[in-house]
Protein backbone atom coordinates (compact mmCIF):
# COMPACT_ATOMS: atom_id res chain seq x y z
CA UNK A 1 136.66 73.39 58.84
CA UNK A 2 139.49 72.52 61.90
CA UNK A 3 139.22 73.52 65.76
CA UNK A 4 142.30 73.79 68.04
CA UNK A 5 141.95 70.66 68.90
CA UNK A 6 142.13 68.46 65.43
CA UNK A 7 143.47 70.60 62.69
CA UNK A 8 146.72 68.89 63.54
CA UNK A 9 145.43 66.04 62.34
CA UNK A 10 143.60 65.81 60.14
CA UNK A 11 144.42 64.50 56.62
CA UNK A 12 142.12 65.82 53.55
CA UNK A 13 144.37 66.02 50.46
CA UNK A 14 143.42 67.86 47.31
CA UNK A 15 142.22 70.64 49.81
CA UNK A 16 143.54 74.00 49.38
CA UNK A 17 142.67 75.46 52.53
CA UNK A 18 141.12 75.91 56.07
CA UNK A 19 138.80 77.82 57.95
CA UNK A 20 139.54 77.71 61.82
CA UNK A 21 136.30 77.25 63.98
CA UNK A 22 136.62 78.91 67.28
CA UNK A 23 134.60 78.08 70.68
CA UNK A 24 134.36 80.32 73.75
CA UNK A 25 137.71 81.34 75.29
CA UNK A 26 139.82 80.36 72.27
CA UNK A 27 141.05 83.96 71.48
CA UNK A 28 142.03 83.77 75.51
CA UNK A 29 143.52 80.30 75.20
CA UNK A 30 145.94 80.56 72.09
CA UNK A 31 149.12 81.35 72.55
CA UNK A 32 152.17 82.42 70.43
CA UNK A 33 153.01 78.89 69.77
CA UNK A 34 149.68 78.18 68.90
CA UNK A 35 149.41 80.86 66.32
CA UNK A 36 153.00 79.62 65.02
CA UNK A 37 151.96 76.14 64.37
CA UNK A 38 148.40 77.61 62.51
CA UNK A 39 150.17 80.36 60.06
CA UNK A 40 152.20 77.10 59.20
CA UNK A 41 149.76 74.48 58.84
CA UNK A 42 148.84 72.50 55.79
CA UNK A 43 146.57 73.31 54.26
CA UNK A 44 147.30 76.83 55.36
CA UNK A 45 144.51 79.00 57.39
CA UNK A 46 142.47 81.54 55.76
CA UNK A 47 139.22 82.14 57.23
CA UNK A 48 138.73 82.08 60.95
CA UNK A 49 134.94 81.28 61.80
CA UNK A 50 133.94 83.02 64.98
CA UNK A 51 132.60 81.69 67.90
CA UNK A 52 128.89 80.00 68.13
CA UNK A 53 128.23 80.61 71.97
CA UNK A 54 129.40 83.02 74.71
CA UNK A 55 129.44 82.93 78.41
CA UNK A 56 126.52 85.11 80.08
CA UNK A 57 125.27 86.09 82.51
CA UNK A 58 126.68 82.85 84.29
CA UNK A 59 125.10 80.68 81.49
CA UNK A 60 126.00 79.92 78.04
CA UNK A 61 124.08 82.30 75.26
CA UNK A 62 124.34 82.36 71.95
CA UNK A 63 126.13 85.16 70.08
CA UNK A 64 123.60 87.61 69.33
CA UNK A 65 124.82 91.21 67.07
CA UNK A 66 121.26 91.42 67.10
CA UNK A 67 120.02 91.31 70.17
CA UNK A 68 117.89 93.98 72.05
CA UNK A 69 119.37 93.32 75.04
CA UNK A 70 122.23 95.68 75.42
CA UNK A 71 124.81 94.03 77.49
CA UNK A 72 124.79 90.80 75.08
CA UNK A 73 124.83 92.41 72.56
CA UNK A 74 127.93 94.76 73.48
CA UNK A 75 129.82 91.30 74.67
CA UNK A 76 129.48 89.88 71.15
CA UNK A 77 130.56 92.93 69.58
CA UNK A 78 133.80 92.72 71.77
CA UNK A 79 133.89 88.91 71.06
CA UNK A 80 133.93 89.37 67.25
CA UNK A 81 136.48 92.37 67.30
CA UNK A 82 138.84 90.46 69.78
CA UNK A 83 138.40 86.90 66.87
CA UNK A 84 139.42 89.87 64.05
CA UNK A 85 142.43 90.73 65.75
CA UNK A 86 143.28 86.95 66.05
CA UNK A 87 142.33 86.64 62.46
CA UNK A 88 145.02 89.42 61.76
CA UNK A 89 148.10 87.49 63.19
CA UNK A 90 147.30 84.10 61.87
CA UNK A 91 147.70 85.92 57.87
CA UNK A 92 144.67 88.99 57.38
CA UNK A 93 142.56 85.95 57.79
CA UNK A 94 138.62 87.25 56.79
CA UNK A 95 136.10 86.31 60.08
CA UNK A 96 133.15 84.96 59.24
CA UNK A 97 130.45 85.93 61.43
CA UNK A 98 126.67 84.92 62.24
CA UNK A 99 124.11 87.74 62.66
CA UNK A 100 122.19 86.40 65.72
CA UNK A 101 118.46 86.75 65.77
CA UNK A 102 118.09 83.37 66.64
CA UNK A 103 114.76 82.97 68.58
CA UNK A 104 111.76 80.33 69.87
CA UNK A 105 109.38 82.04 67.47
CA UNK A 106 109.49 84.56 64.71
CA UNK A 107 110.43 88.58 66.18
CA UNK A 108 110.54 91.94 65.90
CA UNK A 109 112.54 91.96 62.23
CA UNK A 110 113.17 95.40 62.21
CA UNK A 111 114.12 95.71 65.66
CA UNK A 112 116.86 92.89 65.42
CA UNK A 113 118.30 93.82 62.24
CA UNK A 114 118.62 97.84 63.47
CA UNK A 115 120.79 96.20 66.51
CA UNK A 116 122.64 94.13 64.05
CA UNK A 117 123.14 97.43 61.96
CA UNK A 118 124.31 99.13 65.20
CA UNK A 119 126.76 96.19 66.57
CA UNK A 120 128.27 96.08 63.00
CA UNK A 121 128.85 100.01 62.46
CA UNK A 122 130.82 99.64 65.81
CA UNK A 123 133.07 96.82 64.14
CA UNK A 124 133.80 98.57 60.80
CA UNK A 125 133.44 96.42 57.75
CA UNK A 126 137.29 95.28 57.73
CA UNK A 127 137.55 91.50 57.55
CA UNK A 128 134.32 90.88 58.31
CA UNK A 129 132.25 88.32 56.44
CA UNK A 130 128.20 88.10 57.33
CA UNK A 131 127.01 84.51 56.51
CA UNK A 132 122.84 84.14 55.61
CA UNK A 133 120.72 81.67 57.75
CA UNK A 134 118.52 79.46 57.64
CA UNK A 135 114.66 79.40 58.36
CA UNK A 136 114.83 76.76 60.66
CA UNK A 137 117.96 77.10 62.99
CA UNK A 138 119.14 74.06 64.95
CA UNK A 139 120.03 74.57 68.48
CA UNK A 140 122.37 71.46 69.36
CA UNK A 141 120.46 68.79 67.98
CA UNK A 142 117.05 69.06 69.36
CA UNK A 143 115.96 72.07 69.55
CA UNK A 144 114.70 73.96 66.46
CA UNK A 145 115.12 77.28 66.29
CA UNK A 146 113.99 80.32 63.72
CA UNK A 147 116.48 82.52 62.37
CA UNK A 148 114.98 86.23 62.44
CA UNK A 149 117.64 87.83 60.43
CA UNK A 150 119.66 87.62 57.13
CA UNK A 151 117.59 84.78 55.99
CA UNK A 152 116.80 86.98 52.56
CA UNK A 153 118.99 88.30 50.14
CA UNK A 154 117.00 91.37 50.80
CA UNK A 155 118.52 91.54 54.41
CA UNK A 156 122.16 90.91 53.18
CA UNK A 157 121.85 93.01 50.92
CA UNK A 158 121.14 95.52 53.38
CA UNK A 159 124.15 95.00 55.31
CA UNK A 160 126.38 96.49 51.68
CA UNK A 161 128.88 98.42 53.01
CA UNK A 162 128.86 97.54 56.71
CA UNK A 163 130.35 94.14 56.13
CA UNK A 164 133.64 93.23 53.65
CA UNK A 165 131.87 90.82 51.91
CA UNK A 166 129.54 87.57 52.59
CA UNK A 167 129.66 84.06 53.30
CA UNK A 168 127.34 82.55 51.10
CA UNK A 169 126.04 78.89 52.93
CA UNK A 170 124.70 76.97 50.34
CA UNK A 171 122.70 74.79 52.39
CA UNK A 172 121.11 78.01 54.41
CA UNK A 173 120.32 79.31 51.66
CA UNK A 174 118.55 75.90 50.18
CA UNK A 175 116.90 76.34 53.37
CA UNK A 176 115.48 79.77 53.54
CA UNK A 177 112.21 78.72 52.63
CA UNK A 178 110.36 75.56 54.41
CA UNK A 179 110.23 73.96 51.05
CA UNK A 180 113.73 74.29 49.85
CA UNK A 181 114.43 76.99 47.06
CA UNK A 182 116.80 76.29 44.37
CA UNK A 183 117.04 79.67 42.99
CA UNK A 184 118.20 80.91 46.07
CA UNK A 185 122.08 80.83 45.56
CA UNK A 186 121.83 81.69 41.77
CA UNK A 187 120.07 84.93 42.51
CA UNK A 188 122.50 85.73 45.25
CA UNK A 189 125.83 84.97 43.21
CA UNK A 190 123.89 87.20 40.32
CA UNK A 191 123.25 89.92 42.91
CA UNK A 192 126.55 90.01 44.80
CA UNK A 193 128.76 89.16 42.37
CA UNK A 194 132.50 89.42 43.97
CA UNK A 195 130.97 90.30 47.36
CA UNK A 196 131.08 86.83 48.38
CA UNK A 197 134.12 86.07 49.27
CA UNK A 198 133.82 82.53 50.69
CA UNK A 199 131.10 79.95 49.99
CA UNK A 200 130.05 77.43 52.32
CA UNK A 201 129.23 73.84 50.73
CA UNK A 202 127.10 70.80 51.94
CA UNK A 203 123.65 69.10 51.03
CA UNK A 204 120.25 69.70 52.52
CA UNK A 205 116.75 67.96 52.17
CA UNK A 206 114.05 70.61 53.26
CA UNK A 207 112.32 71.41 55.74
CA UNK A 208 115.35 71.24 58.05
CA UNK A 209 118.31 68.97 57.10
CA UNK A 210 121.19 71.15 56.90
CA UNK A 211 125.08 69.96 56.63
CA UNK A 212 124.57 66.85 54.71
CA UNK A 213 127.03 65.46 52.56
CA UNK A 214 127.46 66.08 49.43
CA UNK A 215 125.02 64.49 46.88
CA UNK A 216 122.89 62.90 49.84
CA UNK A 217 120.35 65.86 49.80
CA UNK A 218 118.43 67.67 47.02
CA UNK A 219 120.19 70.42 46.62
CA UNK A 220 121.16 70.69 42.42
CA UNK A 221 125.18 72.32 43.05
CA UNK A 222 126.14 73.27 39.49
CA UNK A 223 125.31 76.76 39.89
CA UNK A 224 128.58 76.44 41.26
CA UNK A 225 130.17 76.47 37.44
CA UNK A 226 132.38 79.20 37.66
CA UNK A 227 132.67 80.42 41.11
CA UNK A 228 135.39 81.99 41.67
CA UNK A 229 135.25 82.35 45.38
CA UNK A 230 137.09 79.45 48.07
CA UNK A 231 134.52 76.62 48.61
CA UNK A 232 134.65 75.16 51.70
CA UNK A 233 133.16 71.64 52.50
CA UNK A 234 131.23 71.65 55.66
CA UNK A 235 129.68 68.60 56.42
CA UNK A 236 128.49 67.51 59.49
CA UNK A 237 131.25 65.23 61.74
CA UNK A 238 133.10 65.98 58.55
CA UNK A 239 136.40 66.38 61.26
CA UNK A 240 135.73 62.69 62.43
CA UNK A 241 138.48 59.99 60.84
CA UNK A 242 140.68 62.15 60.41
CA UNK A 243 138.73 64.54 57.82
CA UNK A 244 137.42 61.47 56.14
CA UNK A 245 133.72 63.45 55.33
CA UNK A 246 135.82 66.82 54.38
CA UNK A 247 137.52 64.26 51.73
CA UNK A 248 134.57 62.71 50.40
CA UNK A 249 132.85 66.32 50.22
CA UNK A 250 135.84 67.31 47.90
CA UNK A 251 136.02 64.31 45.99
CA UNK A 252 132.08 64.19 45.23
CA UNK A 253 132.06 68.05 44.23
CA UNK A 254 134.62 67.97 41.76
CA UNK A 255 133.54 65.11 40.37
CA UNK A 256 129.99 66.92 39.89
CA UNK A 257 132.43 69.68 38.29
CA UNK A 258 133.63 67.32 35.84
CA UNK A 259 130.61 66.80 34.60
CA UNK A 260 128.89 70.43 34.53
């Protein structure tokens, strides 16, 4: 997982490829040479993660395709389809997007994931990948949040058809109940099959812990044997050194492999 800012330099070999993590007013701020030096970089981009936070409003919000409030809501829409259309000139990169429905306290579910339904039929499916969530949601590093939507498989299943595919985060997913649930990624690999087309991969201890590194949380990975979709370590500070965490992600997991 690179920014603009340090996916010249980092230095993870044995990886295969990148997903570029955009902030606010990077679709703006890239330029042709920009995009030059990313459709040749090593390892070469392929998944462009959109943006966590927008300017609103004169304050910063998170993105929210499910939000009840209109003009937010419309402003991430146009946010996600202006990241596809970078997506498109850096390869027919897929975008992998967050639902929103991040709130204080549990919501209206059916209220957020009709707007979510809504912002998405704008979009089309094309290119789009919807990632699930977590129950607890982190906002920064001290305030916990609740995610309201696409925490089940039941609501990702729901988005079939309005989305290309999924992003499955193994960690959210660990996560979706206070107490951790293993079963969680098996059933949704059994469910949605070739759907997911990107898997997110780092270690979690329940109720909260996400992005830990690999083998430091309690998460059991080899229902991994067999995936055919690109894994992507994402650790946190796994950029730091140079990609030293992205390197020990990939070392520790295919060592695991080895052994499944």
């Amino acid at each position: 997982m690179v920014g603009l800012r340090d996916f010249k330099s980092l230095r993870v070999p044995g990886a295969d490829f990148s997903e570029l993590l955009l902030f606010d007013g990077d679709p703006q701020r890239i330029g042709y040479s920009d995009i030059q030096e990313l459709r040749s970089a090593s390892p070469l981009v392929e998944f462009v993660h959109a943006q966590e936070f927008i300017a609103f409003d004169g304050r910063e919000e998170m993105m929210d395709l499910s939000s009840e409030n209109e003009e937010l809501r419309r402003k991430s829409v146009r946010v996600i389809d202006e990241t596809r259309e970078l997506a498109k000139t850096l390869g027919e990169c897929q975008v992998v997007v967050h639902p929103g429905g991040i709130r204080r306290v549990p919501t209206d579910h059916e209220s957020l994931m009709a707007c979510l339904k809504r912002s998405l039929r704008e979009l089309g499916p094309s290119r789009l990948l919807m990632e699930n969530m977590p129950w607890y949601y982190w906002l920064g590093q001290d305030q916990r949040m609740v995610s309201n939507v696409c925490v089940s498989l039941a609501d990702i299943s729901a988005l079939r058809g309005l989305v290309e595919g999924f992003t499955l985060d193994i960690c959210h997913g660990f996560l979706s109940r206070p107490g951790g649930d293993q079963e969680y990624c098996i059933s949704a690999i059994k469910r949605f099959g070739d759907q997911i087309s990107h898997i997110h991969a780092s270690d979690a201890i329940p109720p909260d812990k996400e992005g830990l590194q690999i083998g430091e949380g309690a998460i059991d990975f080899s229902f991994l044997r067999g995936a055919r979709a690109p894994i992507l370590i994402e650790v946190w500070n796994g950029h730091a050194n140079q990609g030293y965490g992205f390197k020990v992600g990939i070392e520790r997991l295919r060592s695991m492999e080895k052994g499944w």
